[in-house]
N, C-alpha and C. Protein backbone atom coordinates (compact mmCIF):
# COMPACT_ATOMS: atom_id res chain seq x y z
N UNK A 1 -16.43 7.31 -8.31
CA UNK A 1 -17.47 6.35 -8.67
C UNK A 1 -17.20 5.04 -7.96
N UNK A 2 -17.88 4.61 -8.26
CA UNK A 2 -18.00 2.51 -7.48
C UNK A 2 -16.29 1.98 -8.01
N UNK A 3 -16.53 1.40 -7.12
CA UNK A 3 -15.49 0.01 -7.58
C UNK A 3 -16.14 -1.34 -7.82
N UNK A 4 -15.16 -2.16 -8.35
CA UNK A 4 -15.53 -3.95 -8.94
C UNK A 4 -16.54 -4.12 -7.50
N UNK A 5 -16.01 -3.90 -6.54
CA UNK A 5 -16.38 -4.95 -5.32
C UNK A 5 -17.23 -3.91 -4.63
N UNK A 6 -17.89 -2.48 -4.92
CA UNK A 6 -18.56 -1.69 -3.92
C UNK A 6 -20.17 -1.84 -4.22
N UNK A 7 -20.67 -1.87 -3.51
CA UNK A 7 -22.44 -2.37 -3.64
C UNK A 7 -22.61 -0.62 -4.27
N UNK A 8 -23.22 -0.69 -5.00
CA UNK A 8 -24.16 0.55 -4.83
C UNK A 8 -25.71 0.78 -5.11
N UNK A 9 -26.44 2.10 -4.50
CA UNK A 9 -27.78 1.34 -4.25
C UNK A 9 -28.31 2.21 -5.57
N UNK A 10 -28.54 1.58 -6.93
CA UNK A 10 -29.09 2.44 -7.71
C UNK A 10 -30.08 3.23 -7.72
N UNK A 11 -30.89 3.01 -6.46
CA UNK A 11 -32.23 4.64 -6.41
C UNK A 11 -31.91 5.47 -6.04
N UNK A 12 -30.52 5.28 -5.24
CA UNK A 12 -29.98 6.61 -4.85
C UNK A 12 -29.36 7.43 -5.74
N UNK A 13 -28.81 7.01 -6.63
CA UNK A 13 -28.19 7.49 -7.56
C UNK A 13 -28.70 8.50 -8.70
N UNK A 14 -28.89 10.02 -8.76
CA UNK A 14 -29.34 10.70 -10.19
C UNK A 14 -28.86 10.16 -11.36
N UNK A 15 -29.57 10.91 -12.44
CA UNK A 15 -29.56 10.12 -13.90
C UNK A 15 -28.02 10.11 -14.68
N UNK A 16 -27.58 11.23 -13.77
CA UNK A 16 -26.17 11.19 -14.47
C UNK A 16 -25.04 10.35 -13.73
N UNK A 17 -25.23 10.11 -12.49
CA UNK A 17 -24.54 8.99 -11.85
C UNK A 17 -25.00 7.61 -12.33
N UNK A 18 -26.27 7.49 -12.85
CA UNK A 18 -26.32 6.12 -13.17
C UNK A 18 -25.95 6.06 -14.67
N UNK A 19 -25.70 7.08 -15.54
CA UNK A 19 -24.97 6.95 -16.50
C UNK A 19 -23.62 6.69 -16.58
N UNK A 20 -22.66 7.30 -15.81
CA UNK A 20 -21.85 6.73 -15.39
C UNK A 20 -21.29 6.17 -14.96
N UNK A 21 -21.87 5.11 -14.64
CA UNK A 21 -22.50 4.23 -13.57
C UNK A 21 -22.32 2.70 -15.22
N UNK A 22 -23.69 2.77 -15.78
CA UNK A 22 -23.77 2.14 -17.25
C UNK A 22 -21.80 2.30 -17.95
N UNK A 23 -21.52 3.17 -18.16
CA UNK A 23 -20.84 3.54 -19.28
C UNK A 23 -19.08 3.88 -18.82
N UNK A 24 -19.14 3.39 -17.32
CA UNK A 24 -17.43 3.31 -17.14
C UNK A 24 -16.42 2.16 -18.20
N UNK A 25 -15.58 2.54 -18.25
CA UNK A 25 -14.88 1.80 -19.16
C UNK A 25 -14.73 0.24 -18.18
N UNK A 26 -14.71 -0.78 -18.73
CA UNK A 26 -14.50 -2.14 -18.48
C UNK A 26 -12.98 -2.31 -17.92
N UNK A 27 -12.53 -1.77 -18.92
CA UNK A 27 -10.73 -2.19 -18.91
C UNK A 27 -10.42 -1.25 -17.70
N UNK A 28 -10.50 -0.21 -17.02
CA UNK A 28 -10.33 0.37 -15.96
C UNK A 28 -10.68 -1.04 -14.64
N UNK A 29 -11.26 -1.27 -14.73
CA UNK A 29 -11.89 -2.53 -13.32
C UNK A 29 -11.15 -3.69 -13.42
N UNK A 30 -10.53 -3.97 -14.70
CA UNK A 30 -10.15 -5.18 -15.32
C UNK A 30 -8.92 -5.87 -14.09
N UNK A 31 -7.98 -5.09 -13.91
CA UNK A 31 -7.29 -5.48 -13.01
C UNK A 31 -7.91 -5.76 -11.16
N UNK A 32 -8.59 -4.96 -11.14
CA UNK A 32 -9.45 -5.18 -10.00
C UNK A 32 -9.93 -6.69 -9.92
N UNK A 33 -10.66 -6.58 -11.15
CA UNK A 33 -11.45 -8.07 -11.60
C UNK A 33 -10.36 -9.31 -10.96
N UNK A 34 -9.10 -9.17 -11.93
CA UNK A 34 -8.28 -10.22 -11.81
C UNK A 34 -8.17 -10.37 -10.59
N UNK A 35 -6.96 -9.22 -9.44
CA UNK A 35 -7.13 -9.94 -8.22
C UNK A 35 -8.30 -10.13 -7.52
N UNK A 36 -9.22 -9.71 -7.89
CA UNK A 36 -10.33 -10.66 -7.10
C UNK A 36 -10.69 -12.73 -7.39
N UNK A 37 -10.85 -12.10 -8.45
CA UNK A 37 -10.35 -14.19 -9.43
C UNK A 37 -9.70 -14.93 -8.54
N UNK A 38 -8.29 -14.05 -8.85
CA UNK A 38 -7.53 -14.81 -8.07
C UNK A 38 -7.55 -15.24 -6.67
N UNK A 39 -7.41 -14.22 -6.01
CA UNK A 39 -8.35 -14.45 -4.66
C UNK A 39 -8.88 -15.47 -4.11
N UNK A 40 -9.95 -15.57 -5.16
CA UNK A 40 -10.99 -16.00 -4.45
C UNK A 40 -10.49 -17.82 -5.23
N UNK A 41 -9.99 -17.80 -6.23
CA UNK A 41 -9.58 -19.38 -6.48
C UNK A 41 -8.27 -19.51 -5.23
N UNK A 42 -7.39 -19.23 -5.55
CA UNK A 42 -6.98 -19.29 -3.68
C UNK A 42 -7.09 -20.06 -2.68
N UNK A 43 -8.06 -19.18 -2.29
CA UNK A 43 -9.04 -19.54 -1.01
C UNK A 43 -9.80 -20.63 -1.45
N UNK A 44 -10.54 -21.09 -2.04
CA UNK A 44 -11.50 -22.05 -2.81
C UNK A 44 -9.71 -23.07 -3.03
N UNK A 45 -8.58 -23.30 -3.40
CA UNK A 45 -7.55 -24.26 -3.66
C UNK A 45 -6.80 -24.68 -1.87
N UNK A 46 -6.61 -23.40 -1.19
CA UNK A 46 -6.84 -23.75 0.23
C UNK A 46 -7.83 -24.17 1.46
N UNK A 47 -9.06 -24.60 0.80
CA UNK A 47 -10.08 -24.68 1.20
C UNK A 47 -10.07 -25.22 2.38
């Protein structure tokens, strides 16, 4: 499935990919999430 940071194009997607799609767990991405945060404050503090 997708990641935090992967575009995906929802018309492409059947009804059961966009269910799973809706209904991945949060806390799975969560760390993803963070280093992206971080990241991107970072870059934005090295500006």
């Amino acid at each position: 499935m997708s990641r935090f940071d992967t575009l995906t194009d929802w018309q492409q997607c059947d009804e059961a990919q966009q269910q799973a799609l809706l209904t991945r767990p949060a806390i799975s991405a969560s760390d993803n999430i963070t280093q992206t945060v971080q990241s991107i404050r970072a870059r934005a503090r090295s500006g």
